[in-house]
C-alpha atoms as a PDB file:
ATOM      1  CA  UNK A   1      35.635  39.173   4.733  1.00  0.00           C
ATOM      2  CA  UNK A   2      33.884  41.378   2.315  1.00  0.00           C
ATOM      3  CA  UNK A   3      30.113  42.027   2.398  1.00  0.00           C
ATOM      4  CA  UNK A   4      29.502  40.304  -0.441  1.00  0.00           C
ATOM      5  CA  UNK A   5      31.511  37.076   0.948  1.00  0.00           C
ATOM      6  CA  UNK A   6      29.440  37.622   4.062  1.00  0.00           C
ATOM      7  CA  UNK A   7      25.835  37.682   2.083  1.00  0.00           C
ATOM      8  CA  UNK A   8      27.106  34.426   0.120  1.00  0.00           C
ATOM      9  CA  UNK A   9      27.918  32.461   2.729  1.00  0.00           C
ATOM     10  CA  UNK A  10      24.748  33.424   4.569  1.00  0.00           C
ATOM     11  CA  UNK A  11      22.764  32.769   2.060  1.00  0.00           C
ATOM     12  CA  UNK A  12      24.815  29.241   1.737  1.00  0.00           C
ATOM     13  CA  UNK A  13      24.072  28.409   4.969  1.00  0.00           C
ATOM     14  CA  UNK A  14      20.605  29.188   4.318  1.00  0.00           C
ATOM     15  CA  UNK A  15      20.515  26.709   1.397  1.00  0.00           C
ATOM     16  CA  UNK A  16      22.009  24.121   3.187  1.00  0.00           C
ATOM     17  CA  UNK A  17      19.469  24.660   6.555  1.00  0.00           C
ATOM     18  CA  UNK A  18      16.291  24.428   3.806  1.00  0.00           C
ATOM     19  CA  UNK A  19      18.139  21.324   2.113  1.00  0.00           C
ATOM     20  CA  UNK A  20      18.414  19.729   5.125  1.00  0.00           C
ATOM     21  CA  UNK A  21      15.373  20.055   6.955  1.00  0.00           C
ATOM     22  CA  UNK A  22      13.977  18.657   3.535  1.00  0.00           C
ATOM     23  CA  UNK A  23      15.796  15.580   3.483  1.00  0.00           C
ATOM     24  CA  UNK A  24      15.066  15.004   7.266  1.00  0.00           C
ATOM     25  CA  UNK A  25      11.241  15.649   6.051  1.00  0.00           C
ATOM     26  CA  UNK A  26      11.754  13.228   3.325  1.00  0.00           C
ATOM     27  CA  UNK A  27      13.154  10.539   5.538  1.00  0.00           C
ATOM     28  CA  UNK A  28      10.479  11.173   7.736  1.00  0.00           C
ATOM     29  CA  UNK A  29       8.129  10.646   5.512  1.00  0.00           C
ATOM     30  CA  UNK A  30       9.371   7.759   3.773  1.00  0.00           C
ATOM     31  CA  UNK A  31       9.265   6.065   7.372  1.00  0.00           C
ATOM     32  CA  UNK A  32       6.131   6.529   8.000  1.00  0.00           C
ATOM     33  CA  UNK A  33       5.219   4.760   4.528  1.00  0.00           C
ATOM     34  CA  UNK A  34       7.338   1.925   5.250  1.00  0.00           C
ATOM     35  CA  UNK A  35       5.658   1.299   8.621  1.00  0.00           C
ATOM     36  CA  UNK A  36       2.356   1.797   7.529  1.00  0.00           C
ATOM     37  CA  UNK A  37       2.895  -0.439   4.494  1.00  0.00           C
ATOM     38  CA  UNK A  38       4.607  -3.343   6.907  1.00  0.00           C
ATOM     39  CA  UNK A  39       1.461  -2.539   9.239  1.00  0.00           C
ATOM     40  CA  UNK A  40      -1.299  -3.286   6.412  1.00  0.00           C
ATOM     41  CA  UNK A  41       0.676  -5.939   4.626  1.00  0.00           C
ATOM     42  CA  UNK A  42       0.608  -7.865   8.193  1.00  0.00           C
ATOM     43  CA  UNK A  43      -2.899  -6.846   8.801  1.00  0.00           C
ATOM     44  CA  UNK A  44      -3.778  -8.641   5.236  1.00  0.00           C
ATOM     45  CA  UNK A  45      -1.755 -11.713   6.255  1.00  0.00           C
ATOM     46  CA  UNK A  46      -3.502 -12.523   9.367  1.00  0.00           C
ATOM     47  CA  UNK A  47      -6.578 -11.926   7.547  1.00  0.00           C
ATOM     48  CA  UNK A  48      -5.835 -14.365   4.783  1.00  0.00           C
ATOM     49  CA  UNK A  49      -4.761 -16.652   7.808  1.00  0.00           C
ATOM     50  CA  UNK A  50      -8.412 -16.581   9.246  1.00  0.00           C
ATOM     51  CA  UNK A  51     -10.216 -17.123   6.195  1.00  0.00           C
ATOM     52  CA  UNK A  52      -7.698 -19.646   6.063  1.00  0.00           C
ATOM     53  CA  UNK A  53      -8.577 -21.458   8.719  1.00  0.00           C
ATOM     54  CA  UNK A  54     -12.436 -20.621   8.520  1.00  0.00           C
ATOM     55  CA  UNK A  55     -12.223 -22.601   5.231  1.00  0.00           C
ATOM     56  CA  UNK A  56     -10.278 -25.007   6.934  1.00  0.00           C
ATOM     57  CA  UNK A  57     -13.039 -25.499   9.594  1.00  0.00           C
ATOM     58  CA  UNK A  58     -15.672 -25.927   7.280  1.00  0.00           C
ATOM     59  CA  UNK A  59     -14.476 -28.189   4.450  1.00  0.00           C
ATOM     60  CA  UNK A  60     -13.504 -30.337   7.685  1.00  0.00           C
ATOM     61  CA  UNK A  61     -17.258 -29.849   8.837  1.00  0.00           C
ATOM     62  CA  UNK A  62     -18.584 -30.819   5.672  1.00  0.00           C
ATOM     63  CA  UNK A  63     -16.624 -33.835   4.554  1.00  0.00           C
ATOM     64  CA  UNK A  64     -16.979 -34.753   8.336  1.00  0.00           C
ATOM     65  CA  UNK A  65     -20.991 -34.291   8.006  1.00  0.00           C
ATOM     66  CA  UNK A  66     -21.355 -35.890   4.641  1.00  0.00           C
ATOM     67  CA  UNK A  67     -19.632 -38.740   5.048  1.00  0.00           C
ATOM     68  CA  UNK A  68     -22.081 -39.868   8.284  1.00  0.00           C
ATOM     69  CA  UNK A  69     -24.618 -40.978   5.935  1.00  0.00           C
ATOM     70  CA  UNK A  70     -24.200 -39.636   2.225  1.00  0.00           C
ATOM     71  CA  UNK A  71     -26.843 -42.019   0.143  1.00  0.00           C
ATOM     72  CA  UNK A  72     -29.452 -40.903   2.887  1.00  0.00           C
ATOM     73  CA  UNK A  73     -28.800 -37.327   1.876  1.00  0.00           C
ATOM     74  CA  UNK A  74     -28.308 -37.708  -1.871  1.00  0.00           C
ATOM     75  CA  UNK A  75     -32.081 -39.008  -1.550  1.00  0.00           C
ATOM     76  CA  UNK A  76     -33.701 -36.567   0.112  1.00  0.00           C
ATOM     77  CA  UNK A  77     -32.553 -34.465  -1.844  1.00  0.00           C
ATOM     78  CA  UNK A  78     -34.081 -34.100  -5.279  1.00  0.00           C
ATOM     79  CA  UNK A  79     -32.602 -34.389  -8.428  1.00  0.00           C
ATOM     80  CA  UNK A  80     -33.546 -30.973  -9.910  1.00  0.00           C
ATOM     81  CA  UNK A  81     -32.323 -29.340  -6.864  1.00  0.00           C
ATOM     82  CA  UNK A  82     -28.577 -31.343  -6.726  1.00  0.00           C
ATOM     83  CA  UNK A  83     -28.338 -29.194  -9.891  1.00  0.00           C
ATOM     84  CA  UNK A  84     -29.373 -26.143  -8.719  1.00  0.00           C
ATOM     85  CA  UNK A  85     -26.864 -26.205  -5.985  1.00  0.00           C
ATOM     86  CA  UNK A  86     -24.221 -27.370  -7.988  1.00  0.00           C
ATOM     87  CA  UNK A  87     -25.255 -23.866 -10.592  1.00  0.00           C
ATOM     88  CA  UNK A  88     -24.706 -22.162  -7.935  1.00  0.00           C
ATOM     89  CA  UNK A  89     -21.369 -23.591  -6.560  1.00  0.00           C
ATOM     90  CA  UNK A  90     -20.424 -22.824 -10.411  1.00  0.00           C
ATOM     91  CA  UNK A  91     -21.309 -19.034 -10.361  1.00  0.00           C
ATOM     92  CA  UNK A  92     -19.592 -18.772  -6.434  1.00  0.00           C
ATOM     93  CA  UNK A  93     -16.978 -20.424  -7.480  1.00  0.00           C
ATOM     94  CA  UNK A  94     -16.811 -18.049 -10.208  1.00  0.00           C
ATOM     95  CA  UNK A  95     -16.974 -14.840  -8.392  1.00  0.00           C
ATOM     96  CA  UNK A  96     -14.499 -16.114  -5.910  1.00  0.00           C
ATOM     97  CA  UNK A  97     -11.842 -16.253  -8.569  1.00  0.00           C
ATOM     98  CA  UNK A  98     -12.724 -13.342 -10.536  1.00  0.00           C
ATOM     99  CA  UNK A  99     -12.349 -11.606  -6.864  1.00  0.00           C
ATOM    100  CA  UNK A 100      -9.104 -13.116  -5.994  1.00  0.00           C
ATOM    101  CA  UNK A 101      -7.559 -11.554  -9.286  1.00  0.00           C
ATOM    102  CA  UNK A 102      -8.307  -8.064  -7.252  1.00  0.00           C
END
């Protein structure tokens, strides 16, 4: 071979050694995205599960409480302030979906 076939295949070789190491960087890379991605799309799934089940536990809670003795409880409490509270299930209520929409 000539020198100048020599210097063009080195500098081939070369090419492919820097195009290779940056696909394996790539693919590297790209697997570490995936995993990470899988890891926090799990890690927002079990949370939705808990608040889930937190929910769960209290609109059980709740109904379970209320419907003891629910005309004792609508008296005590006055009318002004049944209004109040339900203003102010309104507005959570609110917030809660404006918050959902992200």
């Amino acid at each position: 071979m000539t020198s100048e076939r020599i210097e063009a295949a080195e500098a081939l070789s070369a090419r492919v050694t820097e195009l290779t190491a940056k696909a394996l960087r790539d693919a590297h890379r790209y697997e570490s995205l995936v995993r990470r991605t899988r890891d926090a799309s799990e890690e927002m799934h079990r949370a939705d599960l808990q608040r889930l089940a937190l929910v769960s536990y209290l609109q059980r809670l709740l109904t379970a409480f209320t419907a003891q003795d629910k005309t004792s409880l609508e008296q005590l409490l006055a009318a002004s302030s049944g209004a109040e509270l339900e203003r102010l299930v309104g507005v959570a209520m609110a917030v809660l979906a404006e918050e959902a929409k992200g």
